[in-house]
N, C-alpha and C. Protein backbone atom coordinates (compact mmCIF):
# COMPACT_ATOMS: atom_id res chain seq x y z
N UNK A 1 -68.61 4.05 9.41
CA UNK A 1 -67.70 5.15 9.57
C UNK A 1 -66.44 4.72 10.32
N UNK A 2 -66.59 4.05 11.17
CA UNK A 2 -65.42 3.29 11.91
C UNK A 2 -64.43 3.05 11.27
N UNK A 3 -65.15 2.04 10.30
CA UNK A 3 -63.63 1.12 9.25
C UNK A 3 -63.55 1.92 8.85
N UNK A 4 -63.80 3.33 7.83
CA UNK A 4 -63.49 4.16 7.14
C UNK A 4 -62.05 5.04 7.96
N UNK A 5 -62.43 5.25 8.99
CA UNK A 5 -61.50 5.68 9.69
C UNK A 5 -60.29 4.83 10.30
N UNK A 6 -60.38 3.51 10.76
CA UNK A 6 -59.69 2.83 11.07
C UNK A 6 -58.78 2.31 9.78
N UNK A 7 -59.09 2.77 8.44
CA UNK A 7 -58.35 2.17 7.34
C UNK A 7 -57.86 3.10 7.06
N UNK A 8 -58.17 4.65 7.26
CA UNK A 8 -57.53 5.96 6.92
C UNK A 8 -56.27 6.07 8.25
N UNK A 9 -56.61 5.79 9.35
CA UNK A 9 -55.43 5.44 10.27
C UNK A 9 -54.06 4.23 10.03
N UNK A 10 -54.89 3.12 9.99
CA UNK A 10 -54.20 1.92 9.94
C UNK A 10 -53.26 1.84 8.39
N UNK A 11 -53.64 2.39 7.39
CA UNK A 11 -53.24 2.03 5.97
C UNK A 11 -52.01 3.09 6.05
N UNK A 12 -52.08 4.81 6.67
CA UNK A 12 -50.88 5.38 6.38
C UNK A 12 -49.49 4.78 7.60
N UNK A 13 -50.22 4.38 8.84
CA UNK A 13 -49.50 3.94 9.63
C UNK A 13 -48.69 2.50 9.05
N UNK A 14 -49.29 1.48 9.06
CA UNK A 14 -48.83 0.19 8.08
C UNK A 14 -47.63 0.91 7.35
N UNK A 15 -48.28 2.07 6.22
CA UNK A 15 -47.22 2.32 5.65
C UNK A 15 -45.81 2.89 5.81
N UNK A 16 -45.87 3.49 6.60
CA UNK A 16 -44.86 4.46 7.39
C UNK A 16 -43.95 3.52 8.29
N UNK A 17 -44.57 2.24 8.09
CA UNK A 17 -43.40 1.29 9.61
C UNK A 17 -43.05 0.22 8.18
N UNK A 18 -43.95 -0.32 7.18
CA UNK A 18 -43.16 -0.86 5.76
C UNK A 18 -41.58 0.21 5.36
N UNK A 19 -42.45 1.40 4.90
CA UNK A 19 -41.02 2.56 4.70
C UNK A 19 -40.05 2.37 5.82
N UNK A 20 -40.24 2.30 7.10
CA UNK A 20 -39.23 2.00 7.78
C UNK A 20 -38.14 1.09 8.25
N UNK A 21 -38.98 0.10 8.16
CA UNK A 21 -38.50 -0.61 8.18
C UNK A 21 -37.36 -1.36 6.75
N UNK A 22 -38.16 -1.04 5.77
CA UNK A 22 -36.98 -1.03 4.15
C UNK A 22 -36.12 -0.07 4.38
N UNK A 23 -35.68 1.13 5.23
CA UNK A 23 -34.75 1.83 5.49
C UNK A 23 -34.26 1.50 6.11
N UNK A 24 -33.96 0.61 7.55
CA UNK A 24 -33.48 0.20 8.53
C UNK A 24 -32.52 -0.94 7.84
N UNK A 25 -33.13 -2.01 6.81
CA UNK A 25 -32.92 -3.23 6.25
C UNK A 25 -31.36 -2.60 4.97
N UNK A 26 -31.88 -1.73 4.32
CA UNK A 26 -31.28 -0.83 3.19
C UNK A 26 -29.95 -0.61 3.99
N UNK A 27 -30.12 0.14 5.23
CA UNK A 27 -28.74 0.69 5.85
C UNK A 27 -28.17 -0.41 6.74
N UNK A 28 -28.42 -1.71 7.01
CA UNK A 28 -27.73 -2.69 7.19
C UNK A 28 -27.10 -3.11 6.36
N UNK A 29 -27.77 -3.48 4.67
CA UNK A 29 -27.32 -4.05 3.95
C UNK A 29 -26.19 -3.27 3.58
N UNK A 30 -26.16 -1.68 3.48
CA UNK A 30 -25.08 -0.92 3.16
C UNK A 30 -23.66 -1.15 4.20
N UNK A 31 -24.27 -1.05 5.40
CA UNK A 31 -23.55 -1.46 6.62
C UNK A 31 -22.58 -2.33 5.96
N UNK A 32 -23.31 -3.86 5.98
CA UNK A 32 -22.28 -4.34 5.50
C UNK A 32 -21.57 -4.48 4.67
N UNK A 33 -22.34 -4.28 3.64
CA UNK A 33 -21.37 -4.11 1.76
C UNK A 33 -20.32 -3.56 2.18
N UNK A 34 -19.91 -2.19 3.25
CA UNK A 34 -19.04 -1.39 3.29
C UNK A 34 -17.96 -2.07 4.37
N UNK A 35 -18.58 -3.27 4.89
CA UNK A 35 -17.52 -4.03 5.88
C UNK A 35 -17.00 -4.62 4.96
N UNK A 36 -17.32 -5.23 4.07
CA UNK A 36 -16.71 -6.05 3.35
C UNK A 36 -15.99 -5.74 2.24
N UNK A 37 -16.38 -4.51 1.78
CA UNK A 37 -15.54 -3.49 0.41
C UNK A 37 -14.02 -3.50 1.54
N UNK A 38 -14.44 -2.78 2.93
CA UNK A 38 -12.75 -2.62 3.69
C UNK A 38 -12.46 -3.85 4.30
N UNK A 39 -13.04 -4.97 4.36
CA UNK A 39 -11.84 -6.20 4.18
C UNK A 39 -10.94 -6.84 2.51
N UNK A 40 -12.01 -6.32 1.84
CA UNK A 40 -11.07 -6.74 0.90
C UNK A 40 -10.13 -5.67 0.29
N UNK A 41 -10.25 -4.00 0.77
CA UNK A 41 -9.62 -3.41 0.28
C UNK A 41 -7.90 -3.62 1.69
N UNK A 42 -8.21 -3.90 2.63
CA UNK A 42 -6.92 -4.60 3.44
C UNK A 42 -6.23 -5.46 3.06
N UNK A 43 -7.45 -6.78 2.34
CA UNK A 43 -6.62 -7.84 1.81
C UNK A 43 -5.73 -7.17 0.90
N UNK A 44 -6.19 -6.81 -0.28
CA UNK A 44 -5.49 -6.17 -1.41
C UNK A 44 -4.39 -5.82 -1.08
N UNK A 45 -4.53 -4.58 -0.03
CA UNK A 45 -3.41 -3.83 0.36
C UNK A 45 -2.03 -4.68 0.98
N UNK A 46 -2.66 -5.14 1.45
CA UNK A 46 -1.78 -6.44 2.83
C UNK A 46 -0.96 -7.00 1.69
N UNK A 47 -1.69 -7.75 0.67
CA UNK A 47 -1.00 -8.42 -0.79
C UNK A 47 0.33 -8.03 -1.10
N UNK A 48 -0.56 -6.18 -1.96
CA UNK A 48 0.66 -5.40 -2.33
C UNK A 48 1.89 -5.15 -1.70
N UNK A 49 1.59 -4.57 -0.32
CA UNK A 49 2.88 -4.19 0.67
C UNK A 49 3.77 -5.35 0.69
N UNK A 50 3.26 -6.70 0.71
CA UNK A 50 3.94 -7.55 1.24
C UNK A 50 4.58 -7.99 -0.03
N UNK A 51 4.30 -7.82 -1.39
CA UNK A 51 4.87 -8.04 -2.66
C UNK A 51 5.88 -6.98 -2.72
N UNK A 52 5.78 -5.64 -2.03
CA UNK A 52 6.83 -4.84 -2.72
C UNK A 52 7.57 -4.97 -1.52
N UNK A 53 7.54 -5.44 0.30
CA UNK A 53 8.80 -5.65 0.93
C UNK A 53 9.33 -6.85 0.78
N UNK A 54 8.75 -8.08 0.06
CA UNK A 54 9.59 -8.70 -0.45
C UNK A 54 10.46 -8.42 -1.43
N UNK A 55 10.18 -7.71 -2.39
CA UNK A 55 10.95 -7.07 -3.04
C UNK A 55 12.41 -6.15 -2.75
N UNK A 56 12.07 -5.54 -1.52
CA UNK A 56 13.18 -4.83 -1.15
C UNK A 56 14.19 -5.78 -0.04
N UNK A 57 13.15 -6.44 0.43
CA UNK A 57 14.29 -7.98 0.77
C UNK A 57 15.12 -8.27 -0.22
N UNK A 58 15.31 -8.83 -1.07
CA UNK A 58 15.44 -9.65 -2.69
C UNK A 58 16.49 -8.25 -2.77
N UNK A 59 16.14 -7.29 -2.95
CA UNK A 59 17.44 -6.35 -3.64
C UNK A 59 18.12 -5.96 -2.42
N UNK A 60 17.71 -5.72 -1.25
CA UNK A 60 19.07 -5.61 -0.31
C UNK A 60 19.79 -6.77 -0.14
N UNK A 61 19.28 -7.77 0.08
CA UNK A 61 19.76 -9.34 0.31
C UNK A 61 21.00 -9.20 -0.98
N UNK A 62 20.47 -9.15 -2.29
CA UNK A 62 21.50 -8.95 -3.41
C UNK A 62 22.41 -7.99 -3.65
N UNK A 63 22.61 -6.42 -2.89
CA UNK A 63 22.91 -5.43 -3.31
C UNK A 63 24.37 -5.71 -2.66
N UNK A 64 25.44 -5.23 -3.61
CA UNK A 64 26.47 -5.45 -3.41
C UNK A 64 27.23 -4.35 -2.59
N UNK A 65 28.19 -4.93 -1.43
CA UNK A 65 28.80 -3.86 -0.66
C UNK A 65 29.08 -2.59 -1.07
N UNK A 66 29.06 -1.39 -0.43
CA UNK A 66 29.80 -0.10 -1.07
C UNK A 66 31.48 -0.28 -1.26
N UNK A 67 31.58 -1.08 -0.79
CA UNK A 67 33.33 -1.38 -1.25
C UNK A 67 33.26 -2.14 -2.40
N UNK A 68 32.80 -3.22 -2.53
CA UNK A 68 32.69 -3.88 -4.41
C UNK A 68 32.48 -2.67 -5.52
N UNK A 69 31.19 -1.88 -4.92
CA UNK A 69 31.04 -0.96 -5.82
C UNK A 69 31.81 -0.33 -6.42
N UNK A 70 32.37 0.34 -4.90
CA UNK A 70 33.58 1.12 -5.30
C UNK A 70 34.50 0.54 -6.01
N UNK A 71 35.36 -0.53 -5.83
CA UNK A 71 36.34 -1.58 -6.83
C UNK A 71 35.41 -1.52 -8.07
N UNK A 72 34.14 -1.72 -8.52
CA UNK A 72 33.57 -2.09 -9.82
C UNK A 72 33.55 -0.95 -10.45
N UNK A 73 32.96 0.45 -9.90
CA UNK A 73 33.16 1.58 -10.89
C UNK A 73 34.29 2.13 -10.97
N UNK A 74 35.69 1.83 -10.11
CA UNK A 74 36.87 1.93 -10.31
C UNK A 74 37.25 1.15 -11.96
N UNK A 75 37.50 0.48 -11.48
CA UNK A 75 37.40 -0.50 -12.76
C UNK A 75 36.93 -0.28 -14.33
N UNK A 76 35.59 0.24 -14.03
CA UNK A 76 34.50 0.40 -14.97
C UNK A 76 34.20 1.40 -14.94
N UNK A 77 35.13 2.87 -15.31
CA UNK A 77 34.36 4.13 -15.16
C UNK A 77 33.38 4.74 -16.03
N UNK A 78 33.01 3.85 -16.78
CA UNK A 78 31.72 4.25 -17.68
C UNK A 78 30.62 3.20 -16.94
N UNK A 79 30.76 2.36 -16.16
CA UNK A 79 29.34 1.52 -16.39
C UNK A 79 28.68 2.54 -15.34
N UNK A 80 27.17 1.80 -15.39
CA UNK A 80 26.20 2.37 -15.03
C UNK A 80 25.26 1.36 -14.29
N UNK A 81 25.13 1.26 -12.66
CA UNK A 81 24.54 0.10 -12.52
C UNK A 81 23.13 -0.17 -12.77
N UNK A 82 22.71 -1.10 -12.64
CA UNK A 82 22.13 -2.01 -13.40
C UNK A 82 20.82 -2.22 -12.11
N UNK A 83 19.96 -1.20 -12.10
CA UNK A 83 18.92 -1.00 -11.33
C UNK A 83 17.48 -0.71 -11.39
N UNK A 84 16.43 -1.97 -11.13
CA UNK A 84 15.13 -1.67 -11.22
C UNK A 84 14.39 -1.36 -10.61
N UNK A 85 13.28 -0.79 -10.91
CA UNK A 85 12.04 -0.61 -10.16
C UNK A 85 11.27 -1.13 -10.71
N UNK A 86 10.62 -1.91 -9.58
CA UNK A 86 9.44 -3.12 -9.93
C UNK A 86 8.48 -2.91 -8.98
N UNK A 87 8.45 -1.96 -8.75
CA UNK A 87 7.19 -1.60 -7.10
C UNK A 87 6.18 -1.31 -7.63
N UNK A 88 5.05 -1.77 -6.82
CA UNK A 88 3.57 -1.93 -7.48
C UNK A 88 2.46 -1.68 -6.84
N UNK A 89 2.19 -0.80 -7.48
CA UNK A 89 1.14 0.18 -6.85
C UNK A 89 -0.27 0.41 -7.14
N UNK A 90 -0.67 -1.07 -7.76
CA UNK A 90 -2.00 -0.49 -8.58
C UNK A 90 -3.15 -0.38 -7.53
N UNK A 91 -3.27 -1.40 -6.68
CA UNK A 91 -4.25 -1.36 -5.91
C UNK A 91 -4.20 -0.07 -4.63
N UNK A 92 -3.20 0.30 -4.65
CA UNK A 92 -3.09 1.73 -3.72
C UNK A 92 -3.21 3.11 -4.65
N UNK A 93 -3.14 2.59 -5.80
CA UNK A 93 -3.36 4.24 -6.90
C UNK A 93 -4.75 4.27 -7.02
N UNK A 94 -5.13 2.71 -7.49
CA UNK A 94 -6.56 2.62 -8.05
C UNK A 94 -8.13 3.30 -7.00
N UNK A 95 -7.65 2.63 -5.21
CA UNK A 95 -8.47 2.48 -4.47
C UNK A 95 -8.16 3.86 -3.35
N UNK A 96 -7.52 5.01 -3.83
CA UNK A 96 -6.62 5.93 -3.06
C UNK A 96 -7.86 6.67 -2.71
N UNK A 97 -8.95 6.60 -3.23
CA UNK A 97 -10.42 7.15 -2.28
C UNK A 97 -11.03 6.51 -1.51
N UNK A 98 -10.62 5.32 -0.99
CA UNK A 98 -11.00 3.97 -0.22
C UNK A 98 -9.53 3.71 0.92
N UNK A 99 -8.98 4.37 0.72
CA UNK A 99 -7.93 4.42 1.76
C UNK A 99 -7.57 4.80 2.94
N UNK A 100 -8.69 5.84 3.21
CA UNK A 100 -9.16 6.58 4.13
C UNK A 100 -10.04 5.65 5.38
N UNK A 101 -10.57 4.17 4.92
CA UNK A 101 -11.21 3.26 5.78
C UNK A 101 -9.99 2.59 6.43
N UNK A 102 -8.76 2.86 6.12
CA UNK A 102 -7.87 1.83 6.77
C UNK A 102 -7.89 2.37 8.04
N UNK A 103 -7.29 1.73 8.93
CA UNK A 103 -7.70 2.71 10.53
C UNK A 103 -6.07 3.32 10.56
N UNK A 104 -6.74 4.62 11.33
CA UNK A 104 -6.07 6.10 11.57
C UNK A 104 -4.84 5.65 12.24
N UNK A 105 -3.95 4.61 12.76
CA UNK A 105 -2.86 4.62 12.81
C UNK A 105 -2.12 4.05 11.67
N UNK A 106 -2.71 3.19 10.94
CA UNK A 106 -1.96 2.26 9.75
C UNK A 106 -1.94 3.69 8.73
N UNK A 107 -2.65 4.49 8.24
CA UNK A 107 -2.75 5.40 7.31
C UNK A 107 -1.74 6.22 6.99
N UNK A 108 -1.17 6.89 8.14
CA UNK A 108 -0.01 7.47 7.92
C UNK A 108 0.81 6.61 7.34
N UNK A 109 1.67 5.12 8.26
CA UNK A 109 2.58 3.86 8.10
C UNK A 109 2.40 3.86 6.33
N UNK A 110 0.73 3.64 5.86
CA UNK A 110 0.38 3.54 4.52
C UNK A 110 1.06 4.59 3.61
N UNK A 111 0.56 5.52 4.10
CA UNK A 111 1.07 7.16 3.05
C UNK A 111 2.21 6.82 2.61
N UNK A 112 3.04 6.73 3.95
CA UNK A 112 4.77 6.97 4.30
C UNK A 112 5.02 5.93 3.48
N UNK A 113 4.65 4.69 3.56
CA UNK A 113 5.28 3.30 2.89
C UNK A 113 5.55 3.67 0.95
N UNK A 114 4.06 3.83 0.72
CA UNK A 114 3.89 4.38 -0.46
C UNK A 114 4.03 5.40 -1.36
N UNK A 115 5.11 6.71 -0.59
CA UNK A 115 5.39 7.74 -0.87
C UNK A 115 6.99 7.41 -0.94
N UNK A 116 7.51 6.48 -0.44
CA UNK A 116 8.76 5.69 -0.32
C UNK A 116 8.96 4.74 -1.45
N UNK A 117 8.45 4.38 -2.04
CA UNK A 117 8.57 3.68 -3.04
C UNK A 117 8.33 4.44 -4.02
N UNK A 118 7.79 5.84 -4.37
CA UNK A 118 7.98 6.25 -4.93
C UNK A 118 9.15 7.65 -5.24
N UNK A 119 9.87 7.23 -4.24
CA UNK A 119 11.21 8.17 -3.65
C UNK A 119 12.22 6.80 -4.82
N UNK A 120 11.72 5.92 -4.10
CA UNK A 120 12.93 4.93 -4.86
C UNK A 120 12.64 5.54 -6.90
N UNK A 121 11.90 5.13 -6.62
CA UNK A 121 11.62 5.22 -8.68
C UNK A 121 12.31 6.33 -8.89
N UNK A 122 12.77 7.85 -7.96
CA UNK A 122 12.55 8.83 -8.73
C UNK A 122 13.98 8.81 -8.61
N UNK A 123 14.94 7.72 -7.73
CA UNK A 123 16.21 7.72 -7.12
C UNK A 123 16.77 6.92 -8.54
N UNK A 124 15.98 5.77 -8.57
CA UNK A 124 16.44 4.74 -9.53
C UNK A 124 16.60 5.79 -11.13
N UNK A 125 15.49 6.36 -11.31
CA UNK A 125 15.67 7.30 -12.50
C UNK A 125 16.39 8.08 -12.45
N UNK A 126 17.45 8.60 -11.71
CA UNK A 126 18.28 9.33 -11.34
C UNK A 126 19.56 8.50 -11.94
N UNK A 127 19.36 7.29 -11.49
CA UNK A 127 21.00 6.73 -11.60
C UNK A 127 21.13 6.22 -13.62
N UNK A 128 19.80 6.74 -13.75
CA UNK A 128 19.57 6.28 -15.39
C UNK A 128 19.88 7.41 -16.47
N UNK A 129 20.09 8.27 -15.64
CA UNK A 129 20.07 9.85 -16.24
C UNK A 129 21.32 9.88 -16.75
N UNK A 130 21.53 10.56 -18.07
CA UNK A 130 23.05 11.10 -18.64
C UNK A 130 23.96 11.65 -17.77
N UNK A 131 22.89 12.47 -16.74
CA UNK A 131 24.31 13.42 -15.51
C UNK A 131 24.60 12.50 -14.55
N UNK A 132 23.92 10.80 -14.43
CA UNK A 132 25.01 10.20 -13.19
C UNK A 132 26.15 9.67 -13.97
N UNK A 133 26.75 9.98 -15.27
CA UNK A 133 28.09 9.56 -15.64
C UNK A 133 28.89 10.61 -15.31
N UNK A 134 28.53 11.90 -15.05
CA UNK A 134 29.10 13.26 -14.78
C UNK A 134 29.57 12.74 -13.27
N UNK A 135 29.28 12.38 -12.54
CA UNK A 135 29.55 12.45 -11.24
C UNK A 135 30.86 11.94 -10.77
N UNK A 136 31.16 12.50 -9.66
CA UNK A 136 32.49 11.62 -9.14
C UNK A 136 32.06 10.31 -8.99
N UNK A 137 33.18 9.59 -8.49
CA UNK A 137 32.98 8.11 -8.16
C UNK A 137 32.42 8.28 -6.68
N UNK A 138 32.60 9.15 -5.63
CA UNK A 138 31.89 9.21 -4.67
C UNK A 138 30.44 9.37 -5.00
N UNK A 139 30.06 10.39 -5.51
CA UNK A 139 29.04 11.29 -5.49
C UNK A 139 28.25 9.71 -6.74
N UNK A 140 28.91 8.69 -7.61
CA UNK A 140 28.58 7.66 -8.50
C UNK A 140 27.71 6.68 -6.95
N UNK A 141 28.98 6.41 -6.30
CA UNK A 141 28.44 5.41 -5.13
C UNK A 141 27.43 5.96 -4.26
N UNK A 142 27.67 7.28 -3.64
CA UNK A 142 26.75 7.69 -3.11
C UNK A 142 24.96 7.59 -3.50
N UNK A 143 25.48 7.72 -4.62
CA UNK A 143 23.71 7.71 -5.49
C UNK A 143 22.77 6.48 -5.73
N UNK A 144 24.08 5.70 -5.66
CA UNK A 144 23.55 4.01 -5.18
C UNK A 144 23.32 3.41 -3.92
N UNK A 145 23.97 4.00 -3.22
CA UNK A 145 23.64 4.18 -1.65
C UNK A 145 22.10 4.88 -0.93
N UNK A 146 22.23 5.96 -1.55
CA UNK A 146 20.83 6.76 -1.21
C UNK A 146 19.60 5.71 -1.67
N UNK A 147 19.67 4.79 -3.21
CA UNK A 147 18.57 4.29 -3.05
C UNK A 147 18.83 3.04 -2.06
N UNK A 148 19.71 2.35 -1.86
CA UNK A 148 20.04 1.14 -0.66
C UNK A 148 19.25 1.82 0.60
N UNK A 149 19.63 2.68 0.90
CA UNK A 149 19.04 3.05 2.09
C UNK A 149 17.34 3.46 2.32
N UNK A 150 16.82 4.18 1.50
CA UNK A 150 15.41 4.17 0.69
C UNK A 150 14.64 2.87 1.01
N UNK A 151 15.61 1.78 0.49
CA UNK A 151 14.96 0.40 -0.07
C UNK A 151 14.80 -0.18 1.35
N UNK A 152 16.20 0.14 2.54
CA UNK A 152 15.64 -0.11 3.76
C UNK A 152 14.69 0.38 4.79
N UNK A 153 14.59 1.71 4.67
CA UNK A 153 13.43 2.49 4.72
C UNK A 153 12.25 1.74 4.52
N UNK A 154 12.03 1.43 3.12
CA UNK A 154 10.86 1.38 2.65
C UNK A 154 10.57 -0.33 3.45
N UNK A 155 11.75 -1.46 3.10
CA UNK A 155 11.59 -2.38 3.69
C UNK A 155 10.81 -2.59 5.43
N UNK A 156 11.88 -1.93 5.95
CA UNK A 156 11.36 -1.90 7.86
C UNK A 156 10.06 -1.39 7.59
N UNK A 157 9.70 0.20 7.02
CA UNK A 157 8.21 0.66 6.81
C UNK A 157 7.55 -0.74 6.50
N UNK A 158 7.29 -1.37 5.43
CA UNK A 158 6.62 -2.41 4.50
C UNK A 158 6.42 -3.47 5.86
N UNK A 159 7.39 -3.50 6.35
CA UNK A 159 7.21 -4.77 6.97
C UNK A 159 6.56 -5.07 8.81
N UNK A 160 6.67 -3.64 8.89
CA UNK A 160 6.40 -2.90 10.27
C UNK A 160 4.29 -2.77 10.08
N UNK A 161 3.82 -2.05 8.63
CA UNK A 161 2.79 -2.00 8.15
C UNK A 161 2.31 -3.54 8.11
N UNK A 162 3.25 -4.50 7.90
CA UNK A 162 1.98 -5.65 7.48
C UNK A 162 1.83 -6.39 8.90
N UNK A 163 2.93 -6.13 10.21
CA UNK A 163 2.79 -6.45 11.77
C UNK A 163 1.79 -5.58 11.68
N UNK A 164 1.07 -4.30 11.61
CA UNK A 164 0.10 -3.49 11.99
C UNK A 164 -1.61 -3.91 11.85
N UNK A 165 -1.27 -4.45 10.23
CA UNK A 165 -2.86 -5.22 9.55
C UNK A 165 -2.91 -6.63 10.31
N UNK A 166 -1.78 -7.41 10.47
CA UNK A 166 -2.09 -8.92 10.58
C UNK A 166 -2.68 -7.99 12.88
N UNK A 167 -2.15 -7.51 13.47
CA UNK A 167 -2.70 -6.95 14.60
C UNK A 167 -4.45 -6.56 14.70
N UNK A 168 -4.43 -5.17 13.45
CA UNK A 168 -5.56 -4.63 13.71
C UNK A 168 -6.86 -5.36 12.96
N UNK A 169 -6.39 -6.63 12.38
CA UNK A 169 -7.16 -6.99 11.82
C UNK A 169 -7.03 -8.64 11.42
N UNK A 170 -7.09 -9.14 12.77
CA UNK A 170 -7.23 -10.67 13.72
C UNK A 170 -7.75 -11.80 12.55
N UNK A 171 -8.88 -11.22 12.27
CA UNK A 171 -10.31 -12.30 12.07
C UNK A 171 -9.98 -12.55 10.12
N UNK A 172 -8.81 -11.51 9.81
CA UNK A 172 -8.41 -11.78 8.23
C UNK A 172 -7.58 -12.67 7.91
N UNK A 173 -7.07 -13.11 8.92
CA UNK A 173 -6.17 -14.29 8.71
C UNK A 173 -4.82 -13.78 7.70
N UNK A 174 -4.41 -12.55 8.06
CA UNK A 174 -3.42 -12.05 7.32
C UNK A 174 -2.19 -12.65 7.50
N UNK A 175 -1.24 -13.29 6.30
CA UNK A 175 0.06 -13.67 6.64
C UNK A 175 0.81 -13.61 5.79
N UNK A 176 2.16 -13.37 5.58
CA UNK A 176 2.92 -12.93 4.40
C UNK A 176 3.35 -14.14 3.80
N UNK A 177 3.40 -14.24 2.24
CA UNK A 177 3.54 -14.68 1.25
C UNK A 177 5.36 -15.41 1.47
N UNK A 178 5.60 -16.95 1.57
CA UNK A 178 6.79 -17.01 1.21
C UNK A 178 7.22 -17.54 0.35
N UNK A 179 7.76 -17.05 -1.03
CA UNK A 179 8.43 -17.59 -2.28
C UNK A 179 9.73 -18.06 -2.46
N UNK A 180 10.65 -17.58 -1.16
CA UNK A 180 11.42 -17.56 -1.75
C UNK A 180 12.09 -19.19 -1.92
């Protein structure tokens, strides 16, 4: 009767610290999967930002004075300048439910950065539109100005954000890309 009882004790107990222990093991392993999903969703990010403020380096570095301008659409009162958007956003559209792990001061910097680049596109499509030939030559320059300024915006943001990751996040060995 003993063992009968000692195996009716011992066998649900055994079992109950097996179950526990595969739960304990389960939520480590999750633990970390999820450390490592938000290092590489930083890397990613860190990538992108630093691809699109190089970018706005590259076009302010190139963007020609508001006085040339002015002389060029003087000159040229039909042209239309000659302006892209190349900002790239896949890994911040794609992972925008995973964005929420970045830490609570970079997030906003994030929003703002990425809500700025999409200020530019809607600026740049502006200057593509039939009604920026309608415009004065002020109100022509001005509209090229608004995205210059945007692009510095977005630049200082971009570049202020990737001082924030290479800070809050030491052990990634974060450093910006130089091509030029």
């Amino acid at each position: 009767m003993e063992t009968k009882l000692m195996i009716a004790v011992i066998g649900p107990t055994l079992g109950f610290f097996l179950w526990f222990g595969k739960r304990l093991f389960d939520d480590w392993r999750a633990a970390r999967r999820a450390r490592h999903d938000k290092r590489n969703l930083i890397r990613a990010l860190y990538a992108e930002i630093d691809f699109n403020t190089r970018d706005m380096e590259r076009f302010l570095a190139k963007s020609v004075s508001p006085e040339k301008l002015r002389a060029t659409l003087e000159a040229y009162p039909m042209l239309i300048p000659h302006i892209t958007d190349a900002r790239h956003t896949e890994i911040y559209r794609t992972r925008i439910a995973e964005v929420h792990n970045v830490a609570d001061g970079a997030l906003f910097a994030l929003v703002d950065f990425y809500g700025t680049l999409e200020r530019i596109r809607v600026q740049v499509e502006g200057v593509n539109l039939p009604s920026y030939g309608t415009l004065t030559l002020e109100g022509r320059i001005n509209a090229v100005e608004v995205i210059r300024r945007t692009a510095e915006t977005a630049q200082a943001g971009g570049a202020s954000l990737l001082q924030r990751f290479e800070r809050d996040f030491p052990d990634l060995g974060l450093q910006r890309q130089r091509t030029d």
